[in-house]
N, C-alpha and C. Protein backbone atom coordinates (compact mmCIF):
# COMPACT_ATOMS: atom_id res chain seq x y z
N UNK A 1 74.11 108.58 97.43
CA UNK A 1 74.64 108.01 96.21
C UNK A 1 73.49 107.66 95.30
N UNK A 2 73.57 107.70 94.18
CA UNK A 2 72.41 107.62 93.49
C UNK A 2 72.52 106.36 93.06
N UNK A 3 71.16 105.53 92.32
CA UNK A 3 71.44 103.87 92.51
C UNK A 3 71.12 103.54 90.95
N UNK A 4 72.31 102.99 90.51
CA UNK A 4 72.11 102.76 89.02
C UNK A 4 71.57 101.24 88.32
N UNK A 5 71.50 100.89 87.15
CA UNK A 5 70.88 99.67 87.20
C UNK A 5 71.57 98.54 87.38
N UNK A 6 73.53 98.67 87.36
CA UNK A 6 73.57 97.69 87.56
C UNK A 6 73.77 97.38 88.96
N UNK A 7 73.43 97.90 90.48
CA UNK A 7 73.06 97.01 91.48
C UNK A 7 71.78 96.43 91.22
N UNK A 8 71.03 96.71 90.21
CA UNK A 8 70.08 96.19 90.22
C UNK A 8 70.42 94.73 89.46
N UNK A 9 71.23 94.63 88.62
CA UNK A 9 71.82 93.26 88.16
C UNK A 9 72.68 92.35 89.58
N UNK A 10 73.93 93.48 89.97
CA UNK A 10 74.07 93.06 91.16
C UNK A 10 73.22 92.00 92.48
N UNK A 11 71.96 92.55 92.44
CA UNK A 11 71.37 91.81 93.17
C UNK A 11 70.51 90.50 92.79
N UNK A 12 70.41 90.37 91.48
CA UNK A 12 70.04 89.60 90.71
C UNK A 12 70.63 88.88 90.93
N UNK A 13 72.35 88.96 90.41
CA UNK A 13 73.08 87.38 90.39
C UNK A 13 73.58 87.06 91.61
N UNK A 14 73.12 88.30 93.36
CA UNK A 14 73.44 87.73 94.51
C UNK A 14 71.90 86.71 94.41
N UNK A 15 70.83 86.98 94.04
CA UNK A 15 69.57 86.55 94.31
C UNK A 15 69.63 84.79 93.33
N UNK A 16 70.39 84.92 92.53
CA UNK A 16 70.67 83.85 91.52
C UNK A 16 71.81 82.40 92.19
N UNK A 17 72.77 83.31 92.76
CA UNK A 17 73.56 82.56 93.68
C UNK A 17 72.88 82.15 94.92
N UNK A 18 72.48 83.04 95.22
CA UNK A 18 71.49 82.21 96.71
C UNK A 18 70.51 80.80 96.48
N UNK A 19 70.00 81.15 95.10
CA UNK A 19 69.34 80.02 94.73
C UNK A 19 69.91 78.46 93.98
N UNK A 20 71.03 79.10 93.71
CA UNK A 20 71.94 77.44 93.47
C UNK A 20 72.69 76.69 94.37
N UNK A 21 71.92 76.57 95.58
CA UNK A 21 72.41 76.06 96.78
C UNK A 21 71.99 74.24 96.48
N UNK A 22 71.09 74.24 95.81
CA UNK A 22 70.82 72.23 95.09
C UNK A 22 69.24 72.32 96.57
N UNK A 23 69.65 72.49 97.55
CA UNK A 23 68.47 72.25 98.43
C UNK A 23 67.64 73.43 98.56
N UNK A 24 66.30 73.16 99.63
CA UNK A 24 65.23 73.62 99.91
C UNK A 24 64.91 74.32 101.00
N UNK A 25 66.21 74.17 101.83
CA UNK A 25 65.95 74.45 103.13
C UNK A 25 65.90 76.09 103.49
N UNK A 26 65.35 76.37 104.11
CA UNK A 26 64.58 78.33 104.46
C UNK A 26 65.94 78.61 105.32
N UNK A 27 66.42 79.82 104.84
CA UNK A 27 67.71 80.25 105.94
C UNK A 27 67.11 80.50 107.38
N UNK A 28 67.95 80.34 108.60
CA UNK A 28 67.69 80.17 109.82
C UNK A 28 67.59 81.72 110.35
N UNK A 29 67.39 81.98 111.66
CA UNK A 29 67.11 83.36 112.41
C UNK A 29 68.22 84.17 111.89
N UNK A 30 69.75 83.35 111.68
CA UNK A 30 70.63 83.80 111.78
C UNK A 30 71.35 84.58 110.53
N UNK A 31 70.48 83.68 109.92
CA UNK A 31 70.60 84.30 107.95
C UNK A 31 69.13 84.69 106.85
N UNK A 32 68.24 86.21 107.94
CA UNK A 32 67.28 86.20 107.21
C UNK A 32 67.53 86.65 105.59
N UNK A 33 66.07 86.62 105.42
CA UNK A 33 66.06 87.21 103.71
C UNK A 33 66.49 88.86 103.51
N UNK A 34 66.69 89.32 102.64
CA UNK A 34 67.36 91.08 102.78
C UNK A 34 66.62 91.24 101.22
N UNK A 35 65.89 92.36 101.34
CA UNK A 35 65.73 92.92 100.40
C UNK A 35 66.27 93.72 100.04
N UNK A 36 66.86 94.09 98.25
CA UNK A 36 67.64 94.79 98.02
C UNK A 36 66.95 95.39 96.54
N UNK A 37 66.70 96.37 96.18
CA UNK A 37 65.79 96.72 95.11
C UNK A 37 64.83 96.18 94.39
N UNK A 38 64.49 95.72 95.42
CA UNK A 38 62.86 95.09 94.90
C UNK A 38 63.79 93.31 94.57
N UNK A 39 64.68 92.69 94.95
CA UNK A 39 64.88 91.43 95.04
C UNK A 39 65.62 90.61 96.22
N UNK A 40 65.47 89.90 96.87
CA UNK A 40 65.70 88.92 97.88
C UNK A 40 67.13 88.61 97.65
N UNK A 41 67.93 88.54 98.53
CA UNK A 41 68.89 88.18 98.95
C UNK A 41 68.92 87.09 100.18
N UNK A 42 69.08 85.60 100.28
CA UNK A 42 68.88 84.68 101.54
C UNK A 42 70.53 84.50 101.60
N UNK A 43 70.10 84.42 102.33
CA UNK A 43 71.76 84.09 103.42
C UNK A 43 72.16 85.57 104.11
N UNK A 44 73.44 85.38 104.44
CA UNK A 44 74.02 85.82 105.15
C UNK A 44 74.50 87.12 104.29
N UNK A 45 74.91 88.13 104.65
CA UNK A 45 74.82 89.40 103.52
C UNK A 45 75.40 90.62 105.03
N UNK A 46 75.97 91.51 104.08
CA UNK A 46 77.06 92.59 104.68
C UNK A 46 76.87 93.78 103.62
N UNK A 47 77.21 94.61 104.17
CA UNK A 47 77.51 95.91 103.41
C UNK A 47 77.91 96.75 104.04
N UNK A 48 78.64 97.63 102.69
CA UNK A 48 79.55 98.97 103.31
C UNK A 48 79.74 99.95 102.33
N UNK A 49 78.92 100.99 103.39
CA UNK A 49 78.73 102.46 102.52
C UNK A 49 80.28 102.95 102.31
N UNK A 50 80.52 103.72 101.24
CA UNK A 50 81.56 103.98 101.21
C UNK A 50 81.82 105.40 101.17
N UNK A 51 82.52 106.21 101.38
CA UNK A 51 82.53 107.90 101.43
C UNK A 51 84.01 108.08 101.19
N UNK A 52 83.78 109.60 100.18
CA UNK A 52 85.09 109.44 100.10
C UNK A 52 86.02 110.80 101.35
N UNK A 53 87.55 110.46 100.84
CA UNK A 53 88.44 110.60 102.11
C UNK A 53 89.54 111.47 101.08
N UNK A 54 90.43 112.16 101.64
CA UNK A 54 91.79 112.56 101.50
C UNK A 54 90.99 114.00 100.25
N UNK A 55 89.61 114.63 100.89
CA UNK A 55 89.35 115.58 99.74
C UNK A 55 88.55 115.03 98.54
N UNK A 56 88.39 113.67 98.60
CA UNK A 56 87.76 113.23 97.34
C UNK A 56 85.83 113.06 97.51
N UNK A 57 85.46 113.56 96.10
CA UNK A 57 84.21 113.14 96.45
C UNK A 57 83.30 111.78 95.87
N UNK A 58 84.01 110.99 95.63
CA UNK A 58 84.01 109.43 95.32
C UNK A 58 82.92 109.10 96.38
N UNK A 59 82.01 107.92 96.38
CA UNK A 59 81.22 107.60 97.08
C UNK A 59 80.67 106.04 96.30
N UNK A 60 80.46 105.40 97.03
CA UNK A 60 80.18 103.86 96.63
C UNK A 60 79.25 103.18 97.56
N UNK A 61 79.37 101.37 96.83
CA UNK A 61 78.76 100.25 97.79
C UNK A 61 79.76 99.35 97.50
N UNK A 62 79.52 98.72 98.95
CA UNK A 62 79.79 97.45 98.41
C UNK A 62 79.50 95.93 99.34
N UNK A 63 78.56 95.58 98.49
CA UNK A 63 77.68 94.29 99.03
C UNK A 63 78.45 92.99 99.23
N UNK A 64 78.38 92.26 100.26
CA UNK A 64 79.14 91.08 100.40
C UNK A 64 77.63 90.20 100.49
N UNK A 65 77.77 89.00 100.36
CA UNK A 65 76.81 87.83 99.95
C UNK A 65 77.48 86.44 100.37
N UNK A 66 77.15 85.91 101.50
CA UNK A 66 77.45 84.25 101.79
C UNK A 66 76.51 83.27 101.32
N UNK A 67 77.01 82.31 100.75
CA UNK A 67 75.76 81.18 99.84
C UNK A 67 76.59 79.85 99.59
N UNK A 68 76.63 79.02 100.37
CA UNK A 68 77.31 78.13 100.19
C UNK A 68 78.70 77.58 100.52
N UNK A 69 78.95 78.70 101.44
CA UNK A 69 80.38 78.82 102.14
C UNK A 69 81.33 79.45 101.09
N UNK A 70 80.98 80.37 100.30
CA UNK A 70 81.65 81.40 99.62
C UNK A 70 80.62 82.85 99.32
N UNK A 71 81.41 83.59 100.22
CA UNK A 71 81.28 85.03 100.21
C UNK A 71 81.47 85.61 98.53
N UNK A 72 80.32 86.38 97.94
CA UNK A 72 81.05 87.33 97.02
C UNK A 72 80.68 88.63 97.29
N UNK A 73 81.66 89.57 96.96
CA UNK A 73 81.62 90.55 96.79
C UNK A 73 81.70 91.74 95.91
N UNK A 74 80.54 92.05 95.74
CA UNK A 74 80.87 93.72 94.52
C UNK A 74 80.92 95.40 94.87
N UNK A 75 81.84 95.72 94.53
CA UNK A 75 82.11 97.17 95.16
C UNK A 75 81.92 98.07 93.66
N UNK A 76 80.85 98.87 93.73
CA UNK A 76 80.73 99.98 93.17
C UNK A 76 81.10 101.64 93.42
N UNK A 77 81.46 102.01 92.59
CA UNK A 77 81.79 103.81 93.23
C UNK A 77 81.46 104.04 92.33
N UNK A 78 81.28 105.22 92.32
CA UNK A 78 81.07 107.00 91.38
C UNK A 78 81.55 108.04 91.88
N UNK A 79 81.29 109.14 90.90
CA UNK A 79 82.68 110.10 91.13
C UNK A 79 84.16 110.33 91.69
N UNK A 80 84.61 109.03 91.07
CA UNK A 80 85.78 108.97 91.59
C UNK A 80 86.68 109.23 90.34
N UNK A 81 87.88 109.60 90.42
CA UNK A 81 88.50 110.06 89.78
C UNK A 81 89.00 109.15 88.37
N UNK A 82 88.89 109.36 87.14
CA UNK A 82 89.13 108.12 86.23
C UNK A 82 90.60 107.60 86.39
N UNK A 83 90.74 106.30 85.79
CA UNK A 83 91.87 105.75 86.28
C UNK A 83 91.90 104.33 86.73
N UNK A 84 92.91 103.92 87.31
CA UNK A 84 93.09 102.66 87.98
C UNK A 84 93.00 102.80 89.32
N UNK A 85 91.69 102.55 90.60
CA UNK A 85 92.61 102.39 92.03
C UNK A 85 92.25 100.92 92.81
N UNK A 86 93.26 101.08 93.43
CA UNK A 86 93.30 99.90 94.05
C UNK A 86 91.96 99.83 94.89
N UNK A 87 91.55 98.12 95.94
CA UNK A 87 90.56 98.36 96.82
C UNK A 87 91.18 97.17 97.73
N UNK A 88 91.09 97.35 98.96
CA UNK A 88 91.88 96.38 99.95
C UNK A 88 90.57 96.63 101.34
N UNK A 89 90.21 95.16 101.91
CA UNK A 89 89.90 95.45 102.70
C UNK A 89 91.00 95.48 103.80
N UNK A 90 90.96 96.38 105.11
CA UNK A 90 91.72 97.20 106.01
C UNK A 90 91.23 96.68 107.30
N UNK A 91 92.26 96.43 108.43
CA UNK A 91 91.76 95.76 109.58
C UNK A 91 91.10 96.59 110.94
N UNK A 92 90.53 98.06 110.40
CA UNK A 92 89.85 98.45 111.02
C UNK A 92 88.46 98.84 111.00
N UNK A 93 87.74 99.13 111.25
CA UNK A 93 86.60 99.43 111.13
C UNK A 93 85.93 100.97 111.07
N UNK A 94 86.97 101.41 111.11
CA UNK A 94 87.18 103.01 111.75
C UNK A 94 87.55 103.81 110.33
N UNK A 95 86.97 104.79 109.84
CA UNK A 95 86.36 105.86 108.77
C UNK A 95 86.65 107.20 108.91
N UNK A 96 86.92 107.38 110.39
CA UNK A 96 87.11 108.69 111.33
C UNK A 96 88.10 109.57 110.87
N UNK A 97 89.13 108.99 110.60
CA UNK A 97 90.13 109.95 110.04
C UNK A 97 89.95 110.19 108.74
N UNK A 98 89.78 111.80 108.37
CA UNK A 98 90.03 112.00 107.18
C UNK A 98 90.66 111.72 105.38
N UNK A 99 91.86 110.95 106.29
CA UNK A 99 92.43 110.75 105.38
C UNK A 99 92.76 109.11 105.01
N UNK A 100 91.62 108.46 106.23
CA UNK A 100 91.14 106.91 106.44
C UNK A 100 92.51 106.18 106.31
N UNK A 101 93.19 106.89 107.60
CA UNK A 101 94.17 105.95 107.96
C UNK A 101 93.67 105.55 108.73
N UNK A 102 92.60 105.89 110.00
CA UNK A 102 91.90 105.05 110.98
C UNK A 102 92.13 103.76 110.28
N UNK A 103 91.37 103.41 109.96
CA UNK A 103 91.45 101.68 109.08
C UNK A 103 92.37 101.13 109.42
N UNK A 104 93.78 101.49 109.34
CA UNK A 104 94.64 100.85 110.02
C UNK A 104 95.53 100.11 108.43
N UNK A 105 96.59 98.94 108.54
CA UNK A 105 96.75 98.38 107.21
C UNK A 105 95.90 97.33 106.47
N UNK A 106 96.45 96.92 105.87
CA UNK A 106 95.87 95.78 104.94
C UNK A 106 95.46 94.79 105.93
N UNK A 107 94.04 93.85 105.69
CA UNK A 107 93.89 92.89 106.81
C UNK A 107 94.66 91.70 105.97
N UNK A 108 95.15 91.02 107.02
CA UNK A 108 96.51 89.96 106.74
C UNK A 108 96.64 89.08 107.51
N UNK A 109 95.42 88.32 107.89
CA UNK A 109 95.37 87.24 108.79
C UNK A 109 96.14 86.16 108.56
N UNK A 110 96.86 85.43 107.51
CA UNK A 110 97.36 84.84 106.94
C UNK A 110 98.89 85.17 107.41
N UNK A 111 98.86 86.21 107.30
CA UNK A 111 100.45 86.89 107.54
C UNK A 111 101.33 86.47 106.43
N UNK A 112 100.30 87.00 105.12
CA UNK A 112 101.40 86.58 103.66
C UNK A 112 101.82 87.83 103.13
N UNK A 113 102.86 88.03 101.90
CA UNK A 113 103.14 89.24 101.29
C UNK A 113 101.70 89.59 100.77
N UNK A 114 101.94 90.79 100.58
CA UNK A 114 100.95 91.46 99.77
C UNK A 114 101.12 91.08 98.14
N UNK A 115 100.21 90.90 97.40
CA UNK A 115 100.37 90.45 95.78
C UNK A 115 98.96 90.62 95.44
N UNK A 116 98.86 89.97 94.55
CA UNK A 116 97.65 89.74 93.62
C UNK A 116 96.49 88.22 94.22
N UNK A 117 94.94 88.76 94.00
CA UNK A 117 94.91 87.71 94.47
C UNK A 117 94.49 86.71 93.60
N UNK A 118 94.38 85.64 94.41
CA UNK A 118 94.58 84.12 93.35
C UNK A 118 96.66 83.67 93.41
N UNK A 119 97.23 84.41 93.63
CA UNK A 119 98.27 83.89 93.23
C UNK A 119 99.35 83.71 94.58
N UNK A 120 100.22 83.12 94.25
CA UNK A 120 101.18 82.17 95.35
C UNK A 120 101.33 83.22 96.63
N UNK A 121 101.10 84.39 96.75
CA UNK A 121 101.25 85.37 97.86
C UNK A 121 100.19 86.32 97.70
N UNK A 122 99.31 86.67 98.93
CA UNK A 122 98.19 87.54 98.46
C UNK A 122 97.96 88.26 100.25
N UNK A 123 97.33 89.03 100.43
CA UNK A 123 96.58 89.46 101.65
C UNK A 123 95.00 88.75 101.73
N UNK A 124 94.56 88.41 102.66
CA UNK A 124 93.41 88.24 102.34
C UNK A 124 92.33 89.59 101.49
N UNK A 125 93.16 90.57 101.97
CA UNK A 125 92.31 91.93 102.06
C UNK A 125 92.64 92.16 100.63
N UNK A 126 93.47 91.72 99.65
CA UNK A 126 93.83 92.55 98.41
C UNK A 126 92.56 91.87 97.22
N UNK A 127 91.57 92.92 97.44
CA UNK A 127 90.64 92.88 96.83
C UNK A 127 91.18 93.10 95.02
N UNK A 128 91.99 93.94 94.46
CA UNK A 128 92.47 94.03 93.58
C UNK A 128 92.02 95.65 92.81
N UNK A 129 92.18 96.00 91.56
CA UNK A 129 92.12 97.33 90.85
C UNK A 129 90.67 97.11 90.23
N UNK A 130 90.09 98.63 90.38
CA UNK A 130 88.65 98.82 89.90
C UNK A 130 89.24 100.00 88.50
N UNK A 131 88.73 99.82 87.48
CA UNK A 131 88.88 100.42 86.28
C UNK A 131 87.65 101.80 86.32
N UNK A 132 88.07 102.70 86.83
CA UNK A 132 87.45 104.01 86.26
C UNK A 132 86.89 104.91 85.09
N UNK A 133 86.17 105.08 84.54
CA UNK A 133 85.93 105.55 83.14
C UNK A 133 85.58 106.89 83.37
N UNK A 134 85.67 107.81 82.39
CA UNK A 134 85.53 109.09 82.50
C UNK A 134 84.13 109.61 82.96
N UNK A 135 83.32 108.37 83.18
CA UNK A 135 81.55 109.31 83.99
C UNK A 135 82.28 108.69 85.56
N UNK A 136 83.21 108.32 86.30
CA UNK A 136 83.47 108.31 87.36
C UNK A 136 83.20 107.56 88.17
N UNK A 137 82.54 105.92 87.61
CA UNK A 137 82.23 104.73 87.74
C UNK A 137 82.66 103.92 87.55
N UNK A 138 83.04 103.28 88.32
CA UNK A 138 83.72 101.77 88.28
C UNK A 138 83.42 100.78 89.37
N UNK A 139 83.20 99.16 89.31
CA UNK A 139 83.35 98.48 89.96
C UNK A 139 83.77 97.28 89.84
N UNK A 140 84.18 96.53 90.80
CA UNK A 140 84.47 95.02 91.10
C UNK A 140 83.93 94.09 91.60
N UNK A 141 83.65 92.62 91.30
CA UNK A 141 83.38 91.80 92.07
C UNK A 141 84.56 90.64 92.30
N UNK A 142 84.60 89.76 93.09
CA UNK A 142 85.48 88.77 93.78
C UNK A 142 84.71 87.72 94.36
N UNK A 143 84.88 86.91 94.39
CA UNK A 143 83.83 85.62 94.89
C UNK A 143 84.94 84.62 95.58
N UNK A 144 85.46 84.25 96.93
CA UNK A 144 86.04 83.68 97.80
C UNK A 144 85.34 82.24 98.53
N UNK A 145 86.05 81.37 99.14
CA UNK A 145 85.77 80.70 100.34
C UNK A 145 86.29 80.48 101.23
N UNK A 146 87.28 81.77 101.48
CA UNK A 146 88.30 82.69 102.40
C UNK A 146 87.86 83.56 103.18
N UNK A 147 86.72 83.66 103.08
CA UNK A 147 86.16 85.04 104.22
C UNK A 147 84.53 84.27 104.27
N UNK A 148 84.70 84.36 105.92
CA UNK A 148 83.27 84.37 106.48
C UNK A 148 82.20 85.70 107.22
N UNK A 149 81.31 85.70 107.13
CA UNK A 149 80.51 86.65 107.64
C UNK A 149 79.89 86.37 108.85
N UNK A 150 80.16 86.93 109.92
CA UNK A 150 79.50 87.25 111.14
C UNK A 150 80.06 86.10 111.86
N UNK A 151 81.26 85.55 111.84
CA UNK A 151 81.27 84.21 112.37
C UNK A 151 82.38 84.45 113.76
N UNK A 152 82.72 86.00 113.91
CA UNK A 152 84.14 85.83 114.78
C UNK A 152 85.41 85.05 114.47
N UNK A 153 85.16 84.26 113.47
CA UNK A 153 86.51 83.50 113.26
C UNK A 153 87.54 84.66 112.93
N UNK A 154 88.61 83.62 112.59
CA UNK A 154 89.77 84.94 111.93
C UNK A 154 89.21 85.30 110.55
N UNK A 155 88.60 84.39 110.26
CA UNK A 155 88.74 84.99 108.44
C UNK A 155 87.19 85.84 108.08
N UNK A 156 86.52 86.65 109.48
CA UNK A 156 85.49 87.12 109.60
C UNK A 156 85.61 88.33 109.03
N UNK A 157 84.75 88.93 107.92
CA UNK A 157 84.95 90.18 107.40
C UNK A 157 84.61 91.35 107.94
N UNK A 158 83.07 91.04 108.73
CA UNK A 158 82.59 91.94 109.17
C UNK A 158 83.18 93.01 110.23
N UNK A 159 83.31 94.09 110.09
CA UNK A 159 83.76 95.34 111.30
C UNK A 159 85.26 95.52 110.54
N UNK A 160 85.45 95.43 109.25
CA UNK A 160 86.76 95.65 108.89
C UNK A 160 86.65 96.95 107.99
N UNK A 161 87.29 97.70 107.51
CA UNK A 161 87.27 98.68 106.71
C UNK A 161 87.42 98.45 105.33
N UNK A 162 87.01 99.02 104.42
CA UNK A 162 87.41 98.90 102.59
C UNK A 162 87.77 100.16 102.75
N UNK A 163 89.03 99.98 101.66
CA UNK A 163 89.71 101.28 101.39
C UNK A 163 89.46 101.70 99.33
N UNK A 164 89.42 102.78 99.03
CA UNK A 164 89.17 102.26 97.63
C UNK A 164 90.93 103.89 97.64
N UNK A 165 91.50 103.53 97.44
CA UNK A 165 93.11 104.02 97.10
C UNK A 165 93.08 105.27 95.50
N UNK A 166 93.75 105.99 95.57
CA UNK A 166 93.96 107.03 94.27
C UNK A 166 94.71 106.46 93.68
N UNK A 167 95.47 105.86 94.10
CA UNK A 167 96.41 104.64 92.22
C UNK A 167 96.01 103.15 92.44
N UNK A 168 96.56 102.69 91.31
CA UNK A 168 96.59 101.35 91.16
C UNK A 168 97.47 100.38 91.95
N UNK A 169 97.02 99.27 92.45
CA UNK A 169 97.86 98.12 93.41
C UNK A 169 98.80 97.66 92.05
N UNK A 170 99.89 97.40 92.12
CA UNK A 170 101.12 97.08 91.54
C UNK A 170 101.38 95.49 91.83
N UNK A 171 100.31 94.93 92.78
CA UNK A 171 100.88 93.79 93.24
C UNK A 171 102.27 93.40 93.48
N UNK A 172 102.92 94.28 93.90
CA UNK A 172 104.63 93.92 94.01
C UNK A 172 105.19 94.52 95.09
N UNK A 173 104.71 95.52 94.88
CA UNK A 173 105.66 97.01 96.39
C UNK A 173 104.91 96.10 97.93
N UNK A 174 105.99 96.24 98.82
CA UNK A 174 105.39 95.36 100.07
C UNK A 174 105.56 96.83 100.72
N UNK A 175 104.35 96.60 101.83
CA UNK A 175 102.87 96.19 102.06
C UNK A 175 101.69 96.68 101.05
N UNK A 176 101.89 97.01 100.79
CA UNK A 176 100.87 98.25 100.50
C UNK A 176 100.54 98.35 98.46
N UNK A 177 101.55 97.78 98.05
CA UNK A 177 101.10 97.67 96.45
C UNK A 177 101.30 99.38 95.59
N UNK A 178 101.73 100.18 96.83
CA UNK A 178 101.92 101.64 96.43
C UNK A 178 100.67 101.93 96.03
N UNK A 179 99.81 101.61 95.99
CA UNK A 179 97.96 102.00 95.92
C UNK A 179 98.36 103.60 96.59
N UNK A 180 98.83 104.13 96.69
CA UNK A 180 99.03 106.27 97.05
C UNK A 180 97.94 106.10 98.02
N UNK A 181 97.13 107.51 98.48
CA UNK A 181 96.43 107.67 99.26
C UNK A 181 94.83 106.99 99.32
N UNK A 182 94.39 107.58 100.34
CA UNK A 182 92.97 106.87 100.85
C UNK A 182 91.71 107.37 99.88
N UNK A 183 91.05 107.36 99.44
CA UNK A 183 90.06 108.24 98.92
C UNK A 183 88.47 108.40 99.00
N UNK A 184 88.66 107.08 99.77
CA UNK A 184 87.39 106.08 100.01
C UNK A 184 87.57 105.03 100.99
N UNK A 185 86.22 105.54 101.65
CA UNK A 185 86.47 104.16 103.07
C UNK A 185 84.82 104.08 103.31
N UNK A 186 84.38 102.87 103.97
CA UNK A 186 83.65 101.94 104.28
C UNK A 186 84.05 101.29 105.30
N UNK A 187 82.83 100.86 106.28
CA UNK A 187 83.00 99.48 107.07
C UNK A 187 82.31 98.70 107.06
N UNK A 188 82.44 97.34 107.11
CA UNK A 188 81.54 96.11 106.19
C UNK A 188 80.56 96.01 107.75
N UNK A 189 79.04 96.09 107.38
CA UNK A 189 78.50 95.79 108.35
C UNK A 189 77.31 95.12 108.21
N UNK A 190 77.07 93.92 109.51
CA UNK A 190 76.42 92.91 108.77
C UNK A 190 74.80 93.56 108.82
N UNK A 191 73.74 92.77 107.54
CA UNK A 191 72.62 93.04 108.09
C UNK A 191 72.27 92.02 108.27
């Protein structure tokens, strides 16, 4: 995938967030520093290559960042088809199938409807719609204190799949938001 400038902003405002923690203290064994284009990332940090699926040649990132007991996350792609598609993280970890049904469904630890998130019913996983433009780029970010990294709890992200979908989430159709097929998959893995 070729690397454009804005992960390079990307890592800036993960490198910016790491630093508005108010204290001084050096992250532990457990949360070293990560370099990411020539800038530091402290804390806790994930990522997931993304490839695309169902015939598509879409290809992405997408960086997760813990700093304060909120995870954010930004998912970039290219060459993906212009348009609206959905992005959900998926409760598998698994890429294997072509057409990235491996992944399995929506992760739904909560065991709520599927909707929009922020609002009275959501998945944990319903990351929401990435806006496509005709050079075949688009991305999202989301910033939570709903998902932890590397922790085994339930609300642990890591070893789960991202799906990036050929339509748009509808927030309404249960399970699934009618997001159509797979096109793109990833598994969040910690560094």
């Amino acid at each position: 995938m070729k690397r454009r400038g804005s992960w390079i902003l990307a890592a800036a405002v993960m490198l910016l967030l790491a630093g508005c923690g108010g204290g001084t203290e050096e992250p532990g064994p457990e949360a070293p520093d990560v370099e990411t284009e020539g800038f530091t990332i402290q804390g806790n940090f994930a990522e997931a290559m993304i490839e695309g699926r169902s015939g598509s040649e879409m290809s992405g990132m997408a960086i997760f960042a813990e700093t304060d007991g909120s995870v954010t996350v930004t998912v970039e792609i290219e060459k993906a088809p212009p348009g609206i598609h959905a992005a959900h993280l998926h409760e598998f970890g698994d890429c294997s199938a072509m057409d990235g049904k491996s992944a399995g469904g929506h992760w739904n630890p909560t065991t709520m409807a599927h909707g929009k998130w922020g609002e009275e019913q959501f998945h944990l996983g319903d990351l929401g719609n990435i806006d496509v433009g005709e050079d075949g780029l688009g991305s999202i970010t989301l910033t939570t204190d709903r998902w932890s990294l590397g922790t085994g709890e339930d609300d642990d992200i890591v070893g789960l799949g991202i799906i990036v979908h050929a339509s748009a989430d509808d927030f309404t159709t249960q399970p699934t938001g009618a997001a159509g097929g797979r096109i793109g998959c990833g598994v969040v893995v910690k560094k």
